[in-house]
Protein backbone atom coordinates (compact mmCIF):
# COMPACT_ATOMS: atom_id res chain seq x y z
CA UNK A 1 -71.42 36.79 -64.28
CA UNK A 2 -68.10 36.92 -65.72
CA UNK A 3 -67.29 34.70 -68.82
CA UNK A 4 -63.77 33.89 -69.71
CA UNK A 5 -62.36 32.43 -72.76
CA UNK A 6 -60.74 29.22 -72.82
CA UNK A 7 -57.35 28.97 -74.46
CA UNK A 8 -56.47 25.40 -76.66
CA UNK A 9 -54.01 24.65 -74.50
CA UNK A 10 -56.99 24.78 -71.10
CA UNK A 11 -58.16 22.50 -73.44
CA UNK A 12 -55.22 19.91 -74.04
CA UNK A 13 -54.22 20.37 -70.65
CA UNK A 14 -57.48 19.27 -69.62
CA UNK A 15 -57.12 16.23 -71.76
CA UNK A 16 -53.59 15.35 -70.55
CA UNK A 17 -55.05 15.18 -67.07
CA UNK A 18 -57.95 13.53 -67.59
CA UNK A 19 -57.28 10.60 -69.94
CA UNK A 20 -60.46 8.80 -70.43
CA UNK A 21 -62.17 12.01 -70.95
CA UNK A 22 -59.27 12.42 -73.64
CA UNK A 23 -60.08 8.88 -75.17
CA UNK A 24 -64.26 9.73 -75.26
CA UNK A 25 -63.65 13.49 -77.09
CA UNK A 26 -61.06 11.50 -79.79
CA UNK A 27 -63.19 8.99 -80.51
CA UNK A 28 -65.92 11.03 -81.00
CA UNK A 29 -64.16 13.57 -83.50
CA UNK A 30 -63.25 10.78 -85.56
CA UNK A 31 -67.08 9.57 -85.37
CA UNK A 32 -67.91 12.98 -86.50
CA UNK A 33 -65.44 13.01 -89.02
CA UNK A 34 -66.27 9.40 -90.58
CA UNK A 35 -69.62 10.50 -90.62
CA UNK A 36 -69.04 14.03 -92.60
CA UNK A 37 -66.79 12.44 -94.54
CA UNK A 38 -69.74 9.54 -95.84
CA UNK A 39 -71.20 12.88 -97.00
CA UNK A 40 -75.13 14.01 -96.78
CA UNK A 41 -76.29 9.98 -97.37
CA UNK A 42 -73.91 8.77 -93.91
CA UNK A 43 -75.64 12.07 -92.33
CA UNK A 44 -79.25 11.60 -93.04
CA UNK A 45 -78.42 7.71 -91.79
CA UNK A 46 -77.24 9.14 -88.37
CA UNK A 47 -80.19 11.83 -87.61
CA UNK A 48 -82.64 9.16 -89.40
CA UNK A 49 -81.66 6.10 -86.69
CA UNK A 50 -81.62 9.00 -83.68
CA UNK A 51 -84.37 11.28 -84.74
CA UNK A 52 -86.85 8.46 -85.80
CA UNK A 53 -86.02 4.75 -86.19
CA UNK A 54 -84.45 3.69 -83.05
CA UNK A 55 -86.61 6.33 -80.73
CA UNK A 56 -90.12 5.20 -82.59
CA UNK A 57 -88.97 1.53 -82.07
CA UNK A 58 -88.64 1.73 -78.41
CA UNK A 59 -92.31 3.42 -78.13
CA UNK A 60 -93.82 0.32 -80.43
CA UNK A 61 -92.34 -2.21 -77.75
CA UNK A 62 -93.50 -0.40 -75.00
CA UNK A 63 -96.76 0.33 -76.56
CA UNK A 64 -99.35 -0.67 -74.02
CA UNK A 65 -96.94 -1.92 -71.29
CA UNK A 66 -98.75 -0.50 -68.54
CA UNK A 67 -101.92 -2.18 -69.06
CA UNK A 68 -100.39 -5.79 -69.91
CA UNK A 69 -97.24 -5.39 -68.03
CA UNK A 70 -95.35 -7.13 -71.81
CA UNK A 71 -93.53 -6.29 -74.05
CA UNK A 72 -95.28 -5.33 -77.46
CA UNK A 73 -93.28 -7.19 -80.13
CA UNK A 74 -95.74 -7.11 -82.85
CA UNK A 75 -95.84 -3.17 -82.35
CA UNK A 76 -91.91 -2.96 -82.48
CA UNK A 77 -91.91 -5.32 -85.59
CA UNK A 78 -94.46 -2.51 -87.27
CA UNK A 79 -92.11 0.76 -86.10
CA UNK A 80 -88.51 -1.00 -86.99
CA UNK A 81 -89.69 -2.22 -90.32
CA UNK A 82 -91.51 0.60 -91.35
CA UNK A 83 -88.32 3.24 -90.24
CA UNK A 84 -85.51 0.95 -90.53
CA UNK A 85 -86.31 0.08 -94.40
CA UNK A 86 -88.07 3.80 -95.42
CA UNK A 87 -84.79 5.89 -95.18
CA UNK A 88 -82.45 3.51 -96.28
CA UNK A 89 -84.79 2.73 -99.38
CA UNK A 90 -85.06 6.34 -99.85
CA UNK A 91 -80.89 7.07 -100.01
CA UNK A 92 -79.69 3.86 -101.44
CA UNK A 93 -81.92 3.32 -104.66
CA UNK A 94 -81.21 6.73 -106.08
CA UNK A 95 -77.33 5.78 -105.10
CA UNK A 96 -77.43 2.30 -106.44
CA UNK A 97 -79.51 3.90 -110.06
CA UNK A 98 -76.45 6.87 -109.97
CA UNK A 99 -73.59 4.40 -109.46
CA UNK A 100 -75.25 2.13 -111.83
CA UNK A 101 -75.57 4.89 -114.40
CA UNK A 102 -71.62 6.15 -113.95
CA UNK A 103 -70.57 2.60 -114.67
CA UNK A 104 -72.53 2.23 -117.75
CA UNK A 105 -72.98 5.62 -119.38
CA UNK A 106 -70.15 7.60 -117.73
CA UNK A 107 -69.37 9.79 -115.05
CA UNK A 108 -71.31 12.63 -115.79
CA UNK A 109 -73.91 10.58 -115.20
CA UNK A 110 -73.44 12.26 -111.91
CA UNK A 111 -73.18 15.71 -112.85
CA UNK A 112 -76.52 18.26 -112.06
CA UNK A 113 -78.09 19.72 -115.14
CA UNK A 114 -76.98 23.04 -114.39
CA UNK A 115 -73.77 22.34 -114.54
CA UNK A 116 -73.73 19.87 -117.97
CA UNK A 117 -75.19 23.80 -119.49
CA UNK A 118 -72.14 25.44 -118.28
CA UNK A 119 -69.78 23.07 -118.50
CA UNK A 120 -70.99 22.77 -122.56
CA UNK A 121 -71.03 26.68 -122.69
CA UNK A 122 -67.34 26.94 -121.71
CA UNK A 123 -65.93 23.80 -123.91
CA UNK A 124 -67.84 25.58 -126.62
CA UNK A 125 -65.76 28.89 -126.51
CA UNK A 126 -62.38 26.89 -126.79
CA UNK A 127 -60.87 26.71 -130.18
CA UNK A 128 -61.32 23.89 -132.17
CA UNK A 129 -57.61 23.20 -132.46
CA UNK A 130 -57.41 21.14 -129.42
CA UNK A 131 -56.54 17.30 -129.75
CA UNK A 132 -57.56 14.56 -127.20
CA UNK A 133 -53.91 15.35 -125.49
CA UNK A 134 -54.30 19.03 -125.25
CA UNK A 135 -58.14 19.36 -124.31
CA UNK A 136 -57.47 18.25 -120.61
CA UNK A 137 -55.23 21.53 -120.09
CA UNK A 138 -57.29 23.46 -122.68
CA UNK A 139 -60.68 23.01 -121.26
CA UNK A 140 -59.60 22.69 -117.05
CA UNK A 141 -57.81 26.18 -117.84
CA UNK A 142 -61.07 27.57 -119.21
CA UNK A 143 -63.07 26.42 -116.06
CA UNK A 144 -60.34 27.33 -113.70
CA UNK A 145 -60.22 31.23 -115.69
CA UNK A 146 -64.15 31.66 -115.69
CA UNK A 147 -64.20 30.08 -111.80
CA UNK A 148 -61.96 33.00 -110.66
CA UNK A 149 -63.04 35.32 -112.51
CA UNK A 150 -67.17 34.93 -111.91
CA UNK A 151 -66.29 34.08 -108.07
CA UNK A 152 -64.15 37.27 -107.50
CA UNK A 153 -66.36 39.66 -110.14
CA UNK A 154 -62.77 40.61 -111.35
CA UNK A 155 -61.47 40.00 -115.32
CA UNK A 156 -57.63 40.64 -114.76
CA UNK A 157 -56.77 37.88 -113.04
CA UNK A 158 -53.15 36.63 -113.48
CA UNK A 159 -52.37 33.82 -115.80
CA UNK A 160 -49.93 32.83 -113.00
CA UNK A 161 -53.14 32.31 -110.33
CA UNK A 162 -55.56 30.72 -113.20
CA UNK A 163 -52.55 28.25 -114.17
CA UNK A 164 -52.17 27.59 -110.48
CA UNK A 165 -55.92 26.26 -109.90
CA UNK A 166 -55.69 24.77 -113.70
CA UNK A 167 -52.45 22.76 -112.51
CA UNK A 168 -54.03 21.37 -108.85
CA UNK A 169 -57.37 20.52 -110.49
CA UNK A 170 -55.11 18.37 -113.13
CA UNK A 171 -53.52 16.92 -110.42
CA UNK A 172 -56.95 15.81 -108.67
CA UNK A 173 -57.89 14.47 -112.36
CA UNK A 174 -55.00 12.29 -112.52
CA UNK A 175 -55.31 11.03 -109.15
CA UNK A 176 -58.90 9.82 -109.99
CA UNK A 177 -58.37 9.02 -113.34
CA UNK A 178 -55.46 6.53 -111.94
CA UNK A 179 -58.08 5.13 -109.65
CA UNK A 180 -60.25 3.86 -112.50
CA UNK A 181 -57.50 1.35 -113.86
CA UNK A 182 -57.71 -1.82 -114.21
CA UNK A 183 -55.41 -4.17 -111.86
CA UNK A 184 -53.44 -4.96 -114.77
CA UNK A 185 -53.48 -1.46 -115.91
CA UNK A 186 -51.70 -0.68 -112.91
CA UNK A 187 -49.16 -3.54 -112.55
CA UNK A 188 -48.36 -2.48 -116.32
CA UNK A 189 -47.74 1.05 -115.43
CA UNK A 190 -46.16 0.18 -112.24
CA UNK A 191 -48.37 2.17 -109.96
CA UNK A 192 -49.98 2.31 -106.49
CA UNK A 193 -53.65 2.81 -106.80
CA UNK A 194 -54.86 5.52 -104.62
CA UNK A 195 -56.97 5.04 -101.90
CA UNK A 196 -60.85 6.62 -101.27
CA UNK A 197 -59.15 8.94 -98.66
CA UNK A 198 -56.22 10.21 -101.08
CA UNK A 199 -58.85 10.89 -103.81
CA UNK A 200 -60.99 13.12 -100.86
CA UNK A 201 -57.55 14.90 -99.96
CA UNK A 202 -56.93 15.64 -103.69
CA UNK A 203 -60.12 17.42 -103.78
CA UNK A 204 -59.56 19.26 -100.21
CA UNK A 205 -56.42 20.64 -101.85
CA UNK A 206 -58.41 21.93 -104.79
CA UNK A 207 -60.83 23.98 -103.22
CA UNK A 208 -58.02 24.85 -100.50
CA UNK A 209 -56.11 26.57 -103.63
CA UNK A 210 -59.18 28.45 -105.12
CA UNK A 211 -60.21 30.02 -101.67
CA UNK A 212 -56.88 31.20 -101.43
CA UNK A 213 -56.86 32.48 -104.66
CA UNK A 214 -60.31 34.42 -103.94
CA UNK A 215 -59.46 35.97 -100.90
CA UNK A 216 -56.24 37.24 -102.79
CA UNK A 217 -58.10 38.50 -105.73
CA UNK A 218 -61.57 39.71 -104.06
CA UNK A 219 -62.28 42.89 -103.28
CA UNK A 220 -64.83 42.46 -100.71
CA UNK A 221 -66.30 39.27 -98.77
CA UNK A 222 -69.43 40.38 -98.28
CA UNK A 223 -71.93 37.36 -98.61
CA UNK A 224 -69.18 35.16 -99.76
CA UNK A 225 -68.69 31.53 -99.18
CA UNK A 226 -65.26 30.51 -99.51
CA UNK A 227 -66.15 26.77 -100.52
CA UNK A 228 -68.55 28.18 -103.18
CA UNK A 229 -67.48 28.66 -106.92
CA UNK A 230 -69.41 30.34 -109.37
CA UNK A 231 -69.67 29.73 -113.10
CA UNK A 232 -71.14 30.76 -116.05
CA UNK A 233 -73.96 29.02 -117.54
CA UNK A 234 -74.45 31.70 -120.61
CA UNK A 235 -72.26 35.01 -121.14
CA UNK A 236 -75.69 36.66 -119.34
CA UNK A 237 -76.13 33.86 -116.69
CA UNK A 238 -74.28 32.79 -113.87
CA UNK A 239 -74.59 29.90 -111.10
CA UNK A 240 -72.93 28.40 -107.80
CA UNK A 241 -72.40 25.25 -106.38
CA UNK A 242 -69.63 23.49 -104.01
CA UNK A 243 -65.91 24.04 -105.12
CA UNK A 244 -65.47 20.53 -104.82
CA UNK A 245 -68.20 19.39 -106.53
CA UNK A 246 -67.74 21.62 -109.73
CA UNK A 247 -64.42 20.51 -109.72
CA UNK A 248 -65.66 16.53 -109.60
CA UNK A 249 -67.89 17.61 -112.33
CA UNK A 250 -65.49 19.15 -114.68
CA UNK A 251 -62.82 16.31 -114.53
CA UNK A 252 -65.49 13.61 -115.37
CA UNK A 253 -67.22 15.93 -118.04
CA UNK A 254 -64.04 16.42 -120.05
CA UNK A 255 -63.28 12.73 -119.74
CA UNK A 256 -66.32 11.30 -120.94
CA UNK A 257 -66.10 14.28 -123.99
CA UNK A 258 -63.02 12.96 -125.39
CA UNK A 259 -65.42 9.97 -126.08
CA UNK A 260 -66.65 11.65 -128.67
CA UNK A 261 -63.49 13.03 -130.65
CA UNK A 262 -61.18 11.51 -132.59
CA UNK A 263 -57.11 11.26 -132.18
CA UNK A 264 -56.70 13.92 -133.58
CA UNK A 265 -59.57 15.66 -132.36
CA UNK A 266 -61.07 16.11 -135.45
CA UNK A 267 -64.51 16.02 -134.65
CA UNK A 268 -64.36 18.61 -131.53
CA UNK A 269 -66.75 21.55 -132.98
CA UNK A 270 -70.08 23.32 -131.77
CA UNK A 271 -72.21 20.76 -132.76
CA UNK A 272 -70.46 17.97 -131.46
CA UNK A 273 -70.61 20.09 -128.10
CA UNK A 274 -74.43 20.82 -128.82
CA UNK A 275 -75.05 16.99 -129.10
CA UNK A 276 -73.03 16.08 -126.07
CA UNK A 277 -75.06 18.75 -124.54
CA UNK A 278 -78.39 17.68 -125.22
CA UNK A 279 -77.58 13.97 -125.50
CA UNK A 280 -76.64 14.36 -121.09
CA UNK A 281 -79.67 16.68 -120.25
CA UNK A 282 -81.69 13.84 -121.84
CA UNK A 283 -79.60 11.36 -119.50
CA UNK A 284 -79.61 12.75 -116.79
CA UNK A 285 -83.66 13.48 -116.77
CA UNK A 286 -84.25 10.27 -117.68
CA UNK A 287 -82.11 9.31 -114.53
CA UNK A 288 -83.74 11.56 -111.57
CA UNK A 289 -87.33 9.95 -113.35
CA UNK A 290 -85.99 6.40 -112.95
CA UNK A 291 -84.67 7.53 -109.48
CA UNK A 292 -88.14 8.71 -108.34
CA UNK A 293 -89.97 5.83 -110.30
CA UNK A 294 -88.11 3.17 -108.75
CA UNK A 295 -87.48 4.58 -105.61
CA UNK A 296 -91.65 5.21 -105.15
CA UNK A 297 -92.18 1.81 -106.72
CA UNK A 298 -89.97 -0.05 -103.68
CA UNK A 299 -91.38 1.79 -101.22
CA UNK A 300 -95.09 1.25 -101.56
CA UNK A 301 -93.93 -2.52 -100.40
CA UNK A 302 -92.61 -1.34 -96.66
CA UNK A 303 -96.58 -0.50 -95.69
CA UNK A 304 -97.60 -4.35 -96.77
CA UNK A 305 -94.66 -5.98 -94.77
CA UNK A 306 -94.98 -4.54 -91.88
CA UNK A 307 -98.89 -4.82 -91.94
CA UNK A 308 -97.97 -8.52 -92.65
CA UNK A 309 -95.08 -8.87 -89.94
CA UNK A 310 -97.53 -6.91 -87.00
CA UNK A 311 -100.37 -9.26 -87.64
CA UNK A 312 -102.40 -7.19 -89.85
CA UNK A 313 -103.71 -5.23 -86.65
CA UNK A 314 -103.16 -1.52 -85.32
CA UNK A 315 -100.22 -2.94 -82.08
CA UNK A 316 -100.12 0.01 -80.61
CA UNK A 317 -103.49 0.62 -80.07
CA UNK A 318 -104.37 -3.16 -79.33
CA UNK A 319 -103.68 -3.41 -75.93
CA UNK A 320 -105.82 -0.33 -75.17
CA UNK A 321 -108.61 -1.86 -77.06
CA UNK A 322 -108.34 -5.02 -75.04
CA UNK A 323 -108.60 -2.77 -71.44
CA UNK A 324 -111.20 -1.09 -73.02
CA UNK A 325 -113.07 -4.37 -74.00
CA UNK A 326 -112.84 -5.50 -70.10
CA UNK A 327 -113.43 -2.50 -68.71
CA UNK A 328 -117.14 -2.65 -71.22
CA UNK A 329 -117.41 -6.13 -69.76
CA UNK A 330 -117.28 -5.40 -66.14
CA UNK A 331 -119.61 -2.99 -66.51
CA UNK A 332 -121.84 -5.19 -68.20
CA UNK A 333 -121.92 -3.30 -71.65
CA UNK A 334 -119.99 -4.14 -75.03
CA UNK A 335 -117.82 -1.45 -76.95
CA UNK A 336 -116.55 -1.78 -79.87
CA UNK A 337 -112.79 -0.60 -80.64
């Protein structure tokens, strides 16, 4: 059998002549796309509701339907509430605890405790003569270097390509650093606040930049992910996570640092570092406790409502039992279910 490849424009072609098929494959890309775009919570919702909640639903109210010819509502009550409220409990209450957190404590609130190490580490080797108006550039410039240069193994890379990554991830943190004012902040300043989707595209240019910059500056690809950056965690120990995310993370950790200086950045030294350090790690495990806490603690209620709301019986099974009881009857014994 002979397979041939199909060119883009087979494809568009294809679309052009066939519009409604054109209509189904464009809304289903932007589906796709809203859905990658909500991140891993708007994906786990998606496979949860077709892998489990809406599948197992249908089976409760047909439970038993071909011995009693009905619908089994009490069965579907038990299935929907049980998978309807389990995954939803599961990814909202450690979102709701995190966003509730990044309101109240800061940003970095969200940050993993991998990264609050290495983040520290590299604000600790900056000189102590930066002020609250220089750190920003200071400190993005000394992620930006050690990103490059622990991604691509290489230590001569240009101070034209680490100022190029330290200006676009300055330009993200503005962007989202505008999107935190106030409403009168901005009518002050006389400014458009940006949208959710500008803030995303921000990002997307950031990690477009430093995979650029890697494949210009790597020597080999092997086992290389281009939308990976690595970082150091201690001048021994290194670590990886999503370009975007370390990015995220190194914007709000230098934001919610200046907290702790004065104007004139007076009080920036290793052990106001050290105590920022261990004053987030303490945070931030007291956080993914609460998260698990809290998160257990509402879940152990879905098993008594839908008991409750299925009539404290086994549905499924119930009709069977009931066939079972006449079938015992007619022939003149008595089983119990």
């Amino acid at each position: 059998m002979k397979i041939s490849a199909v060119s883009n424009s087979q494809i568009n072609n294809a679309n052009k002549n066939n519009p409604s098929f054109r209509g189904v494959s464009d809304g289903l890309v932007k589906f796709w796309q809203l859905i990658d775009n909500g991140g891993r919570a708007a994906q786990f919702t998606v496979e949860d509701m077709c892998g489990t909640n809406i599948p197992r639903s249908i089976k409760g109210i047909t439970a038993g339907y071909k011995y009693t010819h009905k619908l089994n509502w009490a069965a579907f009550a038990q299935e929907a509430i049980r998978e309807f409220l389990t995954g939803p409990t599961m990814c909202l209450t450690p979102l709701a605890i995190i966003s509730l957190a990044k309101l109240t404590m800061g940003k970095t609130a969200n940050t993993k405790i991998e990264n609050i190490k290495n983040l520290s580490y590299i604000m600790s080797t900056l000189e102590r003569k930066s002020s609250k108006e220089t750190l920003d550039n200071d400190f993005i410039q000394a992620v930006a270097s050690d990103m490059l240069k622990t991604t691509t193994g290489k230590e001569d890379i240009s101070s034209d390509d680490i100022k190029t990554l330290t200006d676009k991830i300055l330009e993200y943190k503005k962007v989202l650093d505008t999107s935190h004012l106030s409403k009168e902040e901005i009518e002050r300043l006389g400014i458009i606040k940006p949208t959710r989707k500008e803030i995303k595209e921000q990002l997307g240019e950031v990690e477009t930049v430093f995979e650029s910059l890697v494949k210009k500056n790597k020597n080999s690809f092997e086992n290389t992910s281009f939308l990976t950056a690595k970082y150091s965690i201690s001048p021994a120990v290194t670590g990886a996570t999503k370009t975007k995310n370390y990015a995220d993370y190194a914007v709000n950790y230098v934001n919610d640092f200046k907290k702790c200086l004065k104007e004139d950045g007076s009080l920036f030294s290793s052990d106001t570092v050290s105590k920022f350090k261990t004053g987030w790690l303490g945070k931030r495990l007291a956080l993914i406790v609460s998260m698990v806490g809290v998160t257990g603690f509402l879940m152990s209620f879905v098993p008594k409502l839908y008991t409750h709301f299925s009539g404290n019986v086994n549905p499924n099974a119930k009709a069977i039992y009931n066939e079972a009881d006449k079938l015992s009857s007619s022939n003149g014994k008595e089983v119990k279910a």
